[in-house]
C-alpha atoms as a PDB file:
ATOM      1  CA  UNK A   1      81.760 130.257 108.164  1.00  0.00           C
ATOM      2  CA  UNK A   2      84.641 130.330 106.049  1.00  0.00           C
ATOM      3  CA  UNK A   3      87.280 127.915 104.230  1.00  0.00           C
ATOM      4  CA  UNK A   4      89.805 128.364 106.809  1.00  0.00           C
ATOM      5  CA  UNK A   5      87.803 127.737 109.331  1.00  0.00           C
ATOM      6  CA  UNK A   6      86.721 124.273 107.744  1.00  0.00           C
ATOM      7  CA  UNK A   7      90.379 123.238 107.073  1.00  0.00           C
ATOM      8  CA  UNK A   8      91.518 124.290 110.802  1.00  0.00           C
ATOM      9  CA  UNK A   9      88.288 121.980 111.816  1.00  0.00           C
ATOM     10  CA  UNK A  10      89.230 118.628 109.545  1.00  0.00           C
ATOM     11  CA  UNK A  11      92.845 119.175 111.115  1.00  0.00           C
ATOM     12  CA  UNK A  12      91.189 119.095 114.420  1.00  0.00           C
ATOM     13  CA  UNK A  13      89.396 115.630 113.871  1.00  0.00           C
ATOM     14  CA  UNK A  14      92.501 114.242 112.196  1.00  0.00           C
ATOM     15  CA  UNK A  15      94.701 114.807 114.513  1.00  0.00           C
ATOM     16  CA  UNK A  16      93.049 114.106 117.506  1.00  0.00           C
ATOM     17  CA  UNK A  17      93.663 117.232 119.766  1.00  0.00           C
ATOM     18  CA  UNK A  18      93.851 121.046 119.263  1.00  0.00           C
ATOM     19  CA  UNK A  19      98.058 121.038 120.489  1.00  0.00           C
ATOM     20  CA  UNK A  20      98.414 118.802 117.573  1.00  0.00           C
ATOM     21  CA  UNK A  21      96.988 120.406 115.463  1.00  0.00           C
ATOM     22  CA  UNK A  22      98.062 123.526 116.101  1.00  0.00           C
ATOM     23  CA  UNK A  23     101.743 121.964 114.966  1.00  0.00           C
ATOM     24  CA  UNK A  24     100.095 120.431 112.079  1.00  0.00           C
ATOM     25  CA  UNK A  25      99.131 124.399 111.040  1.00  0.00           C
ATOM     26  CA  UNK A  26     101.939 125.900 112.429  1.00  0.00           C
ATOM     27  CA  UNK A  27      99.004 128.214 113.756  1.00  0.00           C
ATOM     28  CA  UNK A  28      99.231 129.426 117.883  1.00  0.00           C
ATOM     29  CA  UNK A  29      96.555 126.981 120.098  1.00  0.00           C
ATOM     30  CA  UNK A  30      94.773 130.026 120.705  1.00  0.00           C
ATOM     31  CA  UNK A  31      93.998 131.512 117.881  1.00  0.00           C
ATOM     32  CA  UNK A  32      92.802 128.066 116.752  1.00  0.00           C
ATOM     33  CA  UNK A  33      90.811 127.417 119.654  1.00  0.00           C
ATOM     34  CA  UNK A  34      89.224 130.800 118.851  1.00  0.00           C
ATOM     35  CA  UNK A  35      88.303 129.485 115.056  1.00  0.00           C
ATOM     36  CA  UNK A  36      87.043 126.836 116.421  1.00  0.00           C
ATOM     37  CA  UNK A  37      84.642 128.470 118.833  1.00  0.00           C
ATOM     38  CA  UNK A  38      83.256 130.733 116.123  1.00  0.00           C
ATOM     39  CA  UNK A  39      82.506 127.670 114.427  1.00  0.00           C
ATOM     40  CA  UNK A  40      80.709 126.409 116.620  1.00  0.00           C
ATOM     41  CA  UNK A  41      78.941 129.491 117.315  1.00  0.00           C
ATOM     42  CA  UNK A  42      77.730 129.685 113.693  1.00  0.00           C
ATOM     43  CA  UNK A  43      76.258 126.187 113.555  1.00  0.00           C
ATOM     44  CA  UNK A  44      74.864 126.260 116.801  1.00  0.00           C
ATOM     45  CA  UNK A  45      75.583 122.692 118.460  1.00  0.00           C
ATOM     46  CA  UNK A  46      78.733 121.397 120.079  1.00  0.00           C
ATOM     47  CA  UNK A  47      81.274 119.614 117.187  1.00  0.00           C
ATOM     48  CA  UNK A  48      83.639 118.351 119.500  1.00  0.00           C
ATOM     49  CA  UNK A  49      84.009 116.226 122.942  1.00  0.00           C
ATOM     50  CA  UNK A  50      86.966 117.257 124.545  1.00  0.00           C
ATOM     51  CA  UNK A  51      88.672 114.990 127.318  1.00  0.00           C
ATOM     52  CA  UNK A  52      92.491 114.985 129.061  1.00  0.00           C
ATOM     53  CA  UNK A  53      93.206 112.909 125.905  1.00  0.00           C
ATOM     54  CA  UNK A  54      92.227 114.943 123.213  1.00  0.00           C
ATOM     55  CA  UNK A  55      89.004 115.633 121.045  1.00  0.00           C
ATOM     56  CA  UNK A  56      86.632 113.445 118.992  1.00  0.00           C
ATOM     57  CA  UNK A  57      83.486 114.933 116.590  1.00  0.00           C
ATOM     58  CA  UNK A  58      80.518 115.159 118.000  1.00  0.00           C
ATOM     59  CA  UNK A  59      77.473 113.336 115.829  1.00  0.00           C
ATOM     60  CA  UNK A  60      77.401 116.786 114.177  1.00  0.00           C
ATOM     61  CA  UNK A  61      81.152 117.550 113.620  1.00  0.00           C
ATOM     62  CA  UNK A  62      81.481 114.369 112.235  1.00  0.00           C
ATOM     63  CA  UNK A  63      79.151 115.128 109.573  1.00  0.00           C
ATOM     64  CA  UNK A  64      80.522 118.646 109.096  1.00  0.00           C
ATOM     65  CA  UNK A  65      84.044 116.445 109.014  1.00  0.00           C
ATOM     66  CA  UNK A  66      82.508 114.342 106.099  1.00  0.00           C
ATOM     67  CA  UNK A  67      81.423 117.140 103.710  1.00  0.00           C
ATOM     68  CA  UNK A  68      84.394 119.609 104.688  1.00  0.00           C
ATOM     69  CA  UNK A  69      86.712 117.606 103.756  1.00  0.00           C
ATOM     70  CA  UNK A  70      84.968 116.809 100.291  1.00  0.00           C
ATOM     71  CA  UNK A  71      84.520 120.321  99.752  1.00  0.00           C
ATOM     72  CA  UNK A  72      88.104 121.466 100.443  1.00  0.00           C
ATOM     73  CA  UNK A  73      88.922 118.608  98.166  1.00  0.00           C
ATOM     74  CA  UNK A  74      87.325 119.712  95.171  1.00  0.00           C
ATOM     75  CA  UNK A  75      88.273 123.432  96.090  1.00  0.00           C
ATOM     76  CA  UNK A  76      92.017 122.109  95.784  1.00  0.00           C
ATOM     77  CA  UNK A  77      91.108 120.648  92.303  1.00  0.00           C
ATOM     78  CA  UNK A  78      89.195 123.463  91.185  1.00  0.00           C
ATOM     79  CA  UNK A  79      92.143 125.739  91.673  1.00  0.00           C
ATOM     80  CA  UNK A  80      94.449 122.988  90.525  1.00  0.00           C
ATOM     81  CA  UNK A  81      92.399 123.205  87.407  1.00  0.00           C
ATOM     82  CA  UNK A  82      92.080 126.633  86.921  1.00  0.00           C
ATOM     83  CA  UNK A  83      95.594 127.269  87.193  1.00  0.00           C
ATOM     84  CA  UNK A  84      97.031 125.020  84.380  1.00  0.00           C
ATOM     85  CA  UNK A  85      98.136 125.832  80.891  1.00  0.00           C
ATOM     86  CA  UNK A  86      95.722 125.151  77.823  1.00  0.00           C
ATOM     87  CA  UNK A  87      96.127 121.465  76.928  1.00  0.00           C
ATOM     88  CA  UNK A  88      97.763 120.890  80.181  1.00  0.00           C
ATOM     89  CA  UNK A  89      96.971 118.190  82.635  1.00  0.00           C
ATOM     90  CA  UNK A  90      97.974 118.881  86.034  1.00  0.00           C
ATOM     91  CA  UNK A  91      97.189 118.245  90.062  1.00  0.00           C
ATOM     92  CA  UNK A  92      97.402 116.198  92.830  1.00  0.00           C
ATOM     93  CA  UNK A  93      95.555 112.664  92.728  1.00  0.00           C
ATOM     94  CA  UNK A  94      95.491 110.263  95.711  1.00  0.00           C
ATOM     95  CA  UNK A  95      95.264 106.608  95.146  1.00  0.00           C
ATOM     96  CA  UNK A  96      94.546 103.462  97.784  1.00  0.00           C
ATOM     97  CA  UNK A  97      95.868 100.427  97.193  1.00  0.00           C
ATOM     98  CA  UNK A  98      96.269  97.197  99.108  1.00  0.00           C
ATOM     99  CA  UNK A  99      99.533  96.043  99.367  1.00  0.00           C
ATOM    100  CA  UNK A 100      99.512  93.374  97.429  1.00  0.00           C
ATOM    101  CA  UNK A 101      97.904  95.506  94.737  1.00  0.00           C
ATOM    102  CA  UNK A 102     100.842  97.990  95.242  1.00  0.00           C
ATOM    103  CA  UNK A 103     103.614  95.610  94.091  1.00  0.00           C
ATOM    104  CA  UNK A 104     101.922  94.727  91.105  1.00  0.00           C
ATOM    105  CA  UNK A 105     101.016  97.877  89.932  1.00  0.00           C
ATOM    106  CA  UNK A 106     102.853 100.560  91.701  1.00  0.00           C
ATOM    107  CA  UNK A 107     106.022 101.187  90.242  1.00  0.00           C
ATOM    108  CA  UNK A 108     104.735 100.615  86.330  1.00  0.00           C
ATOM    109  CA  UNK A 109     101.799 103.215  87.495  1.00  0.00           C
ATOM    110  CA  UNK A 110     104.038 105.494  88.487  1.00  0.00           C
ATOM    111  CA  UNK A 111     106.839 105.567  85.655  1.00  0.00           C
ATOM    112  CA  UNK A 112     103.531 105.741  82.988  1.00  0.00           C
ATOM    113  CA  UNK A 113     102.059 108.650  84.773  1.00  0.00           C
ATOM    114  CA  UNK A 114     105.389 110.217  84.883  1.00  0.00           C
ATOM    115  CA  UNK A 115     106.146 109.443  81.416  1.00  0.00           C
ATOM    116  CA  UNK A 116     102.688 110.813  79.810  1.00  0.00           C
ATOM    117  CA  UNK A 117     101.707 113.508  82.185  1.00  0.00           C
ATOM    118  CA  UNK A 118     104.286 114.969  84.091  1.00  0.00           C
ATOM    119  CA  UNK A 119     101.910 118.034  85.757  1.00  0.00           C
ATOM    120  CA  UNK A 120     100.372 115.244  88.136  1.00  0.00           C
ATOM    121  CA  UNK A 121     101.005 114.578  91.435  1.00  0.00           C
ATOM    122  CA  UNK A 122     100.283 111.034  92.144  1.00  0.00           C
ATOM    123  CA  UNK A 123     100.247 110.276  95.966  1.00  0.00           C
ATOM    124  CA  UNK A 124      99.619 106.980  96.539  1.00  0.00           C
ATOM    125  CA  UNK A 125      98.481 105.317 100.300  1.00  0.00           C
ATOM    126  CA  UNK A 126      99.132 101.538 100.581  1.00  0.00           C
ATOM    127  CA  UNK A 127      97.007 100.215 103.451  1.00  0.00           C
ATOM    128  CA  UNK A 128      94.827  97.898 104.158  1.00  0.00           C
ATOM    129  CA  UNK A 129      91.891  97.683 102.022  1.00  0.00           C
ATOM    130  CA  UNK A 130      89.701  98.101 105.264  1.00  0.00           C
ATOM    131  CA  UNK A 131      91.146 101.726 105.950  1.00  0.00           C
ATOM    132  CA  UNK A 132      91.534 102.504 102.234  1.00  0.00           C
ATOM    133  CA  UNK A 133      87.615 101.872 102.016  1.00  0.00           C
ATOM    134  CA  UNK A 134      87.128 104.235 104.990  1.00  0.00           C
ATOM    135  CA  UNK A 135      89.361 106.885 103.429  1.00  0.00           C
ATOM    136  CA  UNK A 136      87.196 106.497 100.356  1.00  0.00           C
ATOM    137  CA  UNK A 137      83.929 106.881 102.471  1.00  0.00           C
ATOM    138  CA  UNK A 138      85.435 109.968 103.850  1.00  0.00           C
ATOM    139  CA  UNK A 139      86.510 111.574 100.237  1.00  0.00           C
ATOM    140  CA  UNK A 140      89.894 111.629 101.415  1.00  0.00           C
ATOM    141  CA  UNK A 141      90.936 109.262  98.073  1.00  0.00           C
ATOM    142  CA  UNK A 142      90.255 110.008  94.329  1.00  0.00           C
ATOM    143  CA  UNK A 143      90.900 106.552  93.350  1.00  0.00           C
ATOM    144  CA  UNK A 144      91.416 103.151  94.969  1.00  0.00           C
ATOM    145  CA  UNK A 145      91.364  99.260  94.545  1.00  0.00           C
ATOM    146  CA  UNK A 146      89.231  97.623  96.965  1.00  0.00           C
ATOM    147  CA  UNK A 147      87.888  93.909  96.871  1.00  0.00           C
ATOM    148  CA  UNK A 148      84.002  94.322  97.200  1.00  0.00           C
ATOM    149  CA  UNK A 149      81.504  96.290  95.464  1.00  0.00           C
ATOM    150  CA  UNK A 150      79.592  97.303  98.424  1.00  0.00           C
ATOM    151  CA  UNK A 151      81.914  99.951 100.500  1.00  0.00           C
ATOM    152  CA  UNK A 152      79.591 102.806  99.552  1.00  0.00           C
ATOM    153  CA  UNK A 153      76.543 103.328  97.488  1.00  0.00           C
ATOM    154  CA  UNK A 154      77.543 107.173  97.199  1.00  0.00           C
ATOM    155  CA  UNK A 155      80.840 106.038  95.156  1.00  0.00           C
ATOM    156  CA  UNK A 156      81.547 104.317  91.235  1.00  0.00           C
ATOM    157  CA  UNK A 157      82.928 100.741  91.537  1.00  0.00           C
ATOM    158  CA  UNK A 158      83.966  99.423  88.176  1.00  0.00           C
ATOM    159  CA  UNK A 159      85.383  95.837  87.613  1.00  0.00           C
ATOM    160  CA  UNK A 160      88.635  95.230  86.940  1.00  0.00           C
ATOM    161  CA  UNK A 161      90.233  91.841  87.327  1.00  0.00           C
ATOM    162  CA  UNK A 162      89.718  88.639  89.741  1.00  0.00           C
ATOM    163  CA  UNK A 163      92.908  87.179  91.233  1.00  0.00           C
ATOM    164  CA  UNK A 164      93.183  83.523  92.277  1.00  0.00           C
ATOM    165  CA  UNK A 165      94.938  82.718  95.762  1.00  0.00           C
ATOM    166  CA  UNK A 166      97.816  79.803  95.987  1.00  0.00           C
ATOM    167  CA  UNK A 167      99.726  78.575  98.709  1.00  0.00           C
ATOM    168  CA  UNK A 168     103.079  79.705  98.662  1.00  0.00           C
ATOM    169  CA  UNK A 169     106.275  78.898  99.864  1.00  0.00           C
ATOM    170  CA  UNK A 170     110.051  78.845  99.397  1.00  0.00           C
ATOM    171  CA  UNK A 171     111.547  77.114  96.644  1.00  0.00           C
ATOM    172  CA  UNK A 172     113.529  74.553  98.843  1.00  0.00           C
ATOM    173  CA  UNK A 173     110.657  73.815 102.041  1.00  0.00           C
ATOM    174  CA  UNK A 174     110.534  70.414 102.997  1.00  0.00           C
ATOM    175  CA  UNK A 175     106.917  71.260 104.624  1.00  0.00           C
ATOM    176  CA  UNK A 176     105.837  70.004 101.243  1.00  0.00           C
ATOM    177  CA  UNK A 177     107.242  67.731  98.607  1.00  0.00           C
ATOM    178  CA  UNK A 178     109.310  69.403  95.843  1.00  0.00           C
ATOM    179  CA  UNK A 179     107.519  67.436  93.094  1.00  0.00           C
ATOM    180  CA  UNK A 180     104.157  68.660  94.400  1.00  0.00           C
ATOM    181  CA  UNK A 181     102.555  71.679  92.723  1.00  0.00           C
ATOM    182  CA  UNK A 182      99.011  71.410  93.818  1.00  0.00           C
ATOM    183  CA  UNK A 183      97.566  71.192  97.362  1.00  0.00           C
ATOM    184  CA  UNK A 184      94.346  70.710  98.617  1.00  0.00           C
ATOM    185  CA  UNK A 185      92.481  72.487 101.871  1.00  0.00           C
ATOM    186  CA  UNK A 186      92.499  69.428 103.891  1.00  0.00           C
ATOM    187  CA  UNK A 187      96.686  69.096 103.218  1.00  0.00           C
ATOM    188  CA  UNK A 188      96.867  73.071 103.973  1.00  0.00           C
ATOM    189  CA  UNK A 189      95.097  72.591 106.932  1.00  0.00           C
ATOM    190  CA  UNK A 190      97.821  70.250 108.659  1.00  0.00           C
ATOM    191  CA  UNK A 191     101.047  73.113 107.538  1.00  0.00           C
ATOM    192  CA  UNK A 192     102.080  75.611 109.872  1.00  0.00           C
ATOM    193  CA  UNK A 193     100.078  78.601 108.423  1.00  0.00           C
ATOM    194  CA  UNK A 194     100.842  82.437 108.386  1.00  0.00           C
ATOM    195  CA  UNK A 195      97.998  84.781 107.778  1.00  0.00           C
ATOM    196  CA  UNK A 196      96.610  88.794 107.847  1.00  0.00           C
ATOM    197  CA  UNK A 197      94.860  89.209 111.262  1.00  0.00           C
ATOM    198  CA  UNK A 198      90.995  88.352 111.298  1.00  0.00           C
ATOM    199  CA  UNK A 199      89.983  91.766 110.462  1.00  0.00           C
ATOM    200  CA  UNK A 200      91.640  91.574 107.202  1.00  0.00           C
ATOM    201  CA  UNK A 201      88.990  91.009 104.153  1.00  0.00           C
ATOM    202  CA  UNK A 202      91.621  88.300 102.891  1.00  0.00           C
ATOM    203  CA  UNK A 203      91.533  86.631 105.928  1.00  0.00           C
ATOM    204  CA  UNK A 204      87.578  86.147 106.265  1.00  0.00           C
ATOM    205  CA  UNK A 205      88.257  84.942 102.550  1.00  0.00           C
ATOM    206  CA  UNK A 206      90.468  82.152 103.280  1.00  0.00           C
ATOM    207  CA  UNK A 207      89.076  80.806 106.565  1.00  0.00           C
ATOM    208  CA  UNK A 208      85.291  80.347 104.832  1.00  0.00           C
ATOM    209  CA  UNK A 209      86.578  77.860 102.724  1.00  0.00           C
ATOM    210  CA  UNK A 210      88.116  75.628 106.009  1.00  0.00           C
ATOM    211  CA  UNK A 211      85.116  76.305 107.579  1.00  0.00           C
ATOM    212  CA  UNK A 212      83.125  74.604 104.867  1.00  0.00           C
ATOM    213  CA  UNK A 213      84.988  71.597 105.021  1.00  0.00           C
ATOM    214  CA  UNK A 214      85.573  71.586 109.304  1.00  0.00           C
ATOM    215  CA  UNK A 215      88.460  72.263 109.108  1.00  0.00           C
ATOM    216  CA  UNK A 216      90.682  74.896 111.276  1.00  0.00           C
ATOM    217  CA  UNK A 217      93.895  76.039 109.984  1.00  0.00           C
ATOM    218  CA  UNK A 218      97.225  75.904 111.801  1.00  0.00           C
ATOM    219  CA  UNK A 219      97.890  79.888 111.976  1.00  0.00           C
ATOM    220  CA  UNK A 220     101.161  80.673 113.789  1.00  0.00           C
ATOM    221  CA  UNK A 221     101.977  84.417 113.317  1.00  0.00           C
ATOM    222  CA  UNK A 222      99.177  86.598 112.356  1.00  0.00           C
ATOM    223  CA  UNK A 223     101.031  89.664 110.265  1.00  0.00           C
ATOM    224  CA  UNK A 224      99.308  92.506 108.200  1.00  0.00           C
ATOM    225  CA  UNK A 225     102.479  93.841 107.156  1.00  0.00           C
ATOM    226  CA  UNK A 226     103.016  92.173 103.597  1.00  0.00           C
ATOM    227  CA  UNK A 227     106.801  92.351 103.478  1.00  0.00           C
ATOM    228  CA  UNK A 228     107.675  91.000 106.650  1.00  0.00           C
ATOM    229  CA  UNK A 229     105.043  88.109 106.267  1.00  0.00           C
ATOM    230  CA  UNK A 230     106.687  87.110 103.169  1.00  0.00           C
ATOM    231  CA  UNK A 231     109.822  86.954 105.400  1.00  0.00           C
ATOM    232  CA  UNK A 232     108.918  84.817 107.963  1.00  0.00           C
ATOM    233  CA  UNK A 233     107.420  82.455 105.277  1.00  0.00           C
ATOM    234  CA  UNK A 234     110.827  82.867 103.605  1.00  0.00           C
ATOM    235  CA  UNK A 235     112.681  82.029 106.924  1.00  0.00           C
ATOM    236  CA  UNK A 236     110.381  78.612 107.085  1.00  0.00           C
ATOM    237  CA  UNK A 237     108.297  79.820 109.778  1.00  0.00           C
ATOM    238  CA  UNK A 238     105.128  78.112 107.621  1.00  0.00           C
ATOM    239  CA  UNK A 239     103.374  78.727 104.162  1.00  0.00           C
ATOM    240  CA  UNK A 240     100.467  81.537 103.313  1.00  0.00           C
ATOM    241  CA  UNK A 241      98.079  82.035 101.110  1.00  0.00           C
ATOM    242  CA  UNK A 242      98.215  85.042  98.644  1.00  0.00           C
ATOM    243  CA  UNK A 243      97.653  86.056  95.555  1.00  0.00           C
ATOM    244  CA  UNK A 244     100.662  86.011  93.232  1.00  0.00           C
ATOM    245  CA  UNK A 245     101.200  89.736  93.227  1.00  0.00           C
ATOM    246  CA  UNK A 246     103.002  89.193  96.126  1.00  0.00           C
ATOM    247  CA  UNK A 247     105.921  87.144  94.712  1.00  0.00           C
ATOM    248  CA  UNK A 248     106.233  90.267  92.469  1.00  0.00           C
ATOM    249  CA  UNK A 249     109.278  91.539  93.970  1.00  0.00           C
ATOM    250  CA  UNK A 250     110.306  88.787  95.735  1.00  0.00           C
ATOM    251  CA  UNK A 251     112.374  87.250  92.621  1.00  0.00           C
ATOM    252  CA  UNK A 252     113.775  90.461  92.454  1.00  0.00           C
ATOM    253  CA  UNK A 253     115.053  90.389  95.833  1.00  0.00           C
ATOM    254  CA  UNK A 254     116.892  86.981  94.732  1.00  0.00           C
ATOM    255  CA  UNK A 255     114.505  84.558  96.909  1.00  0.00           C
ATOM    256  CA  UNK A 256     113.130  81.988  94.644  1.00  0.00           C
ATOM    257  CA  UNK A 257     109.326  80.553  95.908  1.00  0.00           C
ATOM    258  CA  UNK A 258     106.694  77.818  94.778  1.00  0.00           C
ATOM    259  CA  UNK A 259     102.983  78.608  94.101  1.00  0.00           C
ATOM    260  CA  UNK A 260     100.632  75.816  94.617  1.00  0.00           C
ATOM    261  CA  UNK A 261      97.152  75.547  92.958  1.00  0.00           C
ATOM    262  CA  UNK A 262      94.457  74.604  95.666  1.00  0.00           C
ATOM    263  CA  UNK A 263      93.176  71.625  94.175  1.00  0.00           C
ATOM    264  CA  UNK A 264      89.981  71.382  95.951  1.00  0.00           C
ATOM    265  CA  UNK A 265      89.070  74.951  96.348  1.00  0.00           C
ATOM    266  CA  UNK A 266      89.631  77.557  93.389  1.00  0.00           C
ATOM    267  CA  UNK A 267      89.991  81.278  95.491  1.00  0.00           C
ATOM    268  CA  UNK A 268      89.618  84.017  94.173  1.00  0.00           C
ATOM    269  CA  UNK A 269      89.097  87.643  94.775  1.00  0.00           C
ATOM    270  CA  UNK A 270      87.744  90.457  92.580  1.00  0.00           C
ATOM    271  CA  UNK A 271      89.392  94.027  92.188  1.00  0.00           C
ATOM    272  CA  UNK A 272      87.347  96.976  91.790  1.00  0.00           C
ATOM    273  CA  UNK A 273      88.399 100.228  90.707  1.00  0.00           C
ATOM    274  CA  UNK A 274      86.513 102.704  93.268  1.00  0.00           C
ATOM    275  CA  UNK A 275      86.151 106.375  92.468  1.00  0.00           C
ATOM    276  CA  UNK A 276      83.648 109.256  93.129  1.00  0.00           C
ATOM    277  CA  UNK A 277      81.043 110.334  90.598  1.00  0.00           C
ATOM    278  CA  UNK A 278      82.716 110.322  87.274  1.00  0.00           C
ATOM    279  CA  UNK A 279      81.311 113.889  86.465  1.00  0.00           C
ATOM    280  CA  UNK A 280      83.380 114.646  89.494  1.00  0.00           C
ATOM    281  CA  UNK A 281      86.781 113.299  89.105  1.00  0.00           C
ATOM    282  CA  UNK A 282      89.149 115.888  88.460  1.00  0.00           C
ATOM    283  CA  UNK A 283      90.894 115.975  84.507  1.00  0.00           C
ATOM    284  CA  UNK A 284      94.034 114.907  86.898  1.00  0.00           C
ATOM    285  CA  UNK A 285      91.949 111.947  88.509  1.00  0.00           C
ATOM    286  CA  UNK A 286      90.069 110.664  85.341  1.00  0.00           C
ATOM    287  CA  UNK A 287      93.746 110.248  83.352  1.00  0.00           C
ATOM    288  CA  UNK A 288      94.764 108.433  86.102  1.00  0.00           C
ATOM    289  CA  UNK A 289      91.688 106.637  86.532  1.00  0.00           C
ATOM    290  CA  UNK A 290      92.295 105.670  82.447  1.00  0.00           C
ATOM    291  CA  UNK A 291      95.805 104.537  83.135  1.00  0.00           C
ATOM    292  CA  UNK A 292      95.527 102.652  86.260  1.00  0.00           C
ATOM    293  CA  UNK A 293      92.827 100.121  83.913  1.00  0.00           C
ATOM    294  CA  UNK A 294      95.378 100.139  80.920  1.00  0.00           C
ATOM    295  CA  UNK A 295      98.885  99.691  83.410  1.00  0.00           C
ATOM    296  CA  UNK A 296      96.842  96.534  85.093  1.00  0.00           C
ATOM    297  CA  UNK A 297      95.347  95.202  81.786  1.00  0.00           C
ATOM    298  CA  UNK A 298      98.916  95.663  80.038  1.00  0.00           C
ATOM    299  CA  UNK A 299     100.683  93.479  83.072  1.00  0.00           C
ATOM    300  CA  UNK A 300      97.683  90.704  82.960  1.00  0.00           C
ATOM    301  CA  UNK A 301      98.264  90.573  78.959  1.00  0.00           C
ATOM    302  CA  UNK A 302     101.983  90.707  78.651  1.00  0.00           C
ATOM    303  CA  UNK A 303     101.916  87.438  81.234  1.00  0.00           C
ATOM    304  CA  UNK A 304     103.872  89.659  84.056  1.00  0.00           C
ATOM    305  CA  UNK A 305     101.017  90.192  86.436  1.00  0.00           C
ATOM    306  CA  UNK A 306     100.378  85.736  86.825  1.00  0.00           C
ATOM    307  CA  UNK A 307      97.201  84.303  88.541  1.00  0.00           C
ATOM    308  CA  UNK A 308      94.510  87.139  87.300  1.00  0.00           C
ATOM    309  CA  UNK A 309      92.043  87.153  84.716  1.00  0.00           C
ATOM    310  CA  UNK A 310      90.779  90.872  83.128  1.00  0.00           C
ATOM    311  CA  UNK A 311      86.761  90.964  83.640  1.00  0.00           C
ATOM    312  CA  UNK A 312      84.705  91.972  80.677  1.00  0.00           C
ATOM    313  CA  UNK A 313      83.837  95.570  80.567  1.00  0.00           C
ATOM    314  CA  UNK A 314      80.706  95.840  82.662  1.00  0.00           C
ATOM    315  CA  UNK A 315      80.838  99.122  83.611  1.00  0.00           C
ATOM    316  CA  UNK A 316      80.595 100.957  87.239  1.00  0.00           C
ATOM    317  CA  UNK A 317      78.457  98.967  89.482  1.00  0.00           C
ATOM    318  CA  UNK A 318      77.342 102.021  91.123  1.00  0.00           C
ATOM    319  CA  UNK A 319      77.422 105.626  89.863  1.00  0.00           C
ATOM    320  CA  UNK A 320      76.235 108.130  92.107  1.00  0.00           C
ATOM    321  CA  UNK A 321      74.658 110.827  91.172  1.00  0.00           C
ATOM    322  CA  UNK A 322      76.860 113.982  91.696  1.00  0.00           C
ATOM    323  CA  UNK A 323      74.491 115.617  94.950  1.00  0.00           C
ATOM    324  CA  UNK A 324      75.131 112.342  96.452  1.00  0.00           C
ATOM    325  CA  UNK A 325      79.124 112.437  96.421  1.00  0.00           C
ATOM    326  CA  UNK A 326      80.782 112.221  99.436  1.00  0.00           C
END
C-alpha cells in the first residue's frame, strides 16, 4: 500500500464513481481501476459496491476512507511544515462554519489572518452545521463552529459564546405593530413563519419551545439557504427567527429590519469551537484556532457582534487523546 494509492481511493468515495474520479485526477479510468484493485488485493476484502450508478465503501472502505483521509491530512501539514522558513507560519487550514456564523465572523477572520500571517491558506466551508459536523467526524476540517458539544468524543470542543434568537422582520411590516419590540411564542405562533427545514439543528431548537406550550407555528417556506430566507422575509413573505448575526450584512445591503425579544421564551444557542487533538493541530491550525476566539471575542466586546454573550473560559469539553484522532 502506498500514499497514492490512498489518495486515488478517498477520491473514489468522494466522488461517487471511478469516471469521476478519474477527471477529478486527471488520471486514465484504467490505470485507476488498476490502483484500486491492488488495493484491494493488499487488504484482502472488497472496499467498494459498484452498481450502474456508481460506487459506495464497503463497511471496510469506509473505515479505510476515515483514517486515509486523516492520514493524508496530516501528511499535507507535515510537509506544509517542514517546508517553511524559521519563524514562519505557513499552510492550508480548513474551517466550518454555519452560515449565520459566517457573516459575523468571516470577513474580520479573514482580513486578521491576512494581516498577521500571510503564509496561511485559510479555506473556509459555510454549510450547514449538520454536514460541517460530519466533515469534522471525517477529519476533513481543522476547525469549525458547531452548536453542541456532543458531535464526536474523538474531537476538542471548547466554549465560545451563546447567542440569543429574536424574531425578525423588516423595519416597515405591518404583521406586527411598529411600537412593539417584544413578542411572545403564543403571538409568533399566529405570524406567517419562515424557517430552516426540520433537519436543521436550529429548527429542532425553535419548534421545542411551541411544543411546550401546544402550540404549532405557521411555517410557509421552509429555506436553508440563509440569504435568500432573509429575502423572502424582506419581501413580507412572514417573519423568522434567528440569531442577530444574520442582520449582519443586511444593513449593509441598505434594508433596514426590527429584532424582537421573545418575551416568554429566552432562546439561545451555544457555539463551540471544534478541533482535533490540540497536540495535533498544525502551527497553521492552532494560530487560527487563537484568532478565530480573539476575532469573535473582539466583535462581542466592541458591541458589533449584538445578541451574544462570551462564556467563561472553561476549557475543551473533550480532548482526545492523540491515538484516538480521527
Amino acid at each position: 500500500m502506498d500514499l497514492r494509492q490512498l489518495r486515488y481511493f478517498a477520491q473514489i468515495v468522494e466522488s461517487g464513481s471511478l469516471s469521476k474520479a478519474s477527471r477529478c485526477l486527471f488520471v486514465a479510468q484504467p490505470a485507476l481501476s488498476q490502483q484500486l484493485a491492488k488495493l484491494e488485493d493488499e487488504v484482502g476484502k472488497p472496499l467498494l459496491h459498484r452498481s450502474a450508478r456508481g460506487v459506495i465503501p464497503t463497511d471496510n472502505g469506509l473505515a479505510l476512507y476515515h483514517h486515509a483521509r486523516f492520514m493524508l491530512r496530516q501528511l499535507d501539514q507535515a510537509l506544509s511544515i517542514a517546508r517553511q522558513e524559521a519563524g514562519e507560519v505557513r499552510g492550508m487550514v480548513s474551517l466550518g462554519l454555519p452560515s449565520t456564523t459566517l457573516v459575523a465572523l468571516g470577513l474580520p477572520l479573514i482580513r486578521r489572518i491576512r494581516e498577521k500571517y500571510p503564509g496561511i491558506l485559510l479555506n473556509v466551508v459555510e454549510g450547514m452545521s449538520g454536514h460541517i459536523a460530519q466533515m469534522m467526524r471525517l477529519g476533513q476540517l481543522d476547525l469549525a463552529i458547531l452548536f453542541t458539544n456532543d458531535v464526536s468524543s474523538k474531537l476538542s470542543a471548547t466554549p465560545l459564546l451563546d447567542e440569543e434568537l429574536f424574531v425578525l422582520l423588516p423595519e416597515d411590516s405591518t404583521l406586527v405593530p411598529r411600537q412593539q419590540t417584544s413578542i411572545t411564542i403564543a403571538e409568533v405562533a399566529k405570524l406567517p413563519v419562515i424557517l430552516p427545514t426540520s433537519t436543521h439543528g436550529l429548527r429542532r431548537r425553535i419548534v421545542a419551545e411551541f411544543d411546550r406550550r401546544d402550540l404549532t407555528p405557521y411555517v410557509v417556506a421552509e429555506i436553508d439557504s440563509l440569504t435568500l430566507l432573509m429575502n423572502c422575509v424582506y419581501d413580507g413573505m412572514g417573519v423568522t427567527i434567528k440569531p442577530m448575526s444574520a442582520l449582519r450584512h443586511e444593513g449593509e445591503r441598505g434594508k433596514h429590519w426590527r429584532a424582537l425579544n421573545i418575551a416568554d421564551a429566552k432562546i439561545t444557542r451555544r457555539n463551540y469551537v471544534y478541533s482535533i487533538a490540540k497536540s495535533l493541530l498544525s502551527p497553521a491550525a492552532s494560530a487560527v484556532a487563537v484568532e478565530l476566539e480573539d476575532t469573535a471575542r473582539t466583535l462581542v466586546s466592541s458591541g458589533e457582534w449584538q445578541g451574544v454573550a462570551l462564556v467563561a473560559n472553561e476549557g475543551a469539553v473533550a480532548e482526545p487523546a492523540p491515538e484516538a484522532a480521527e
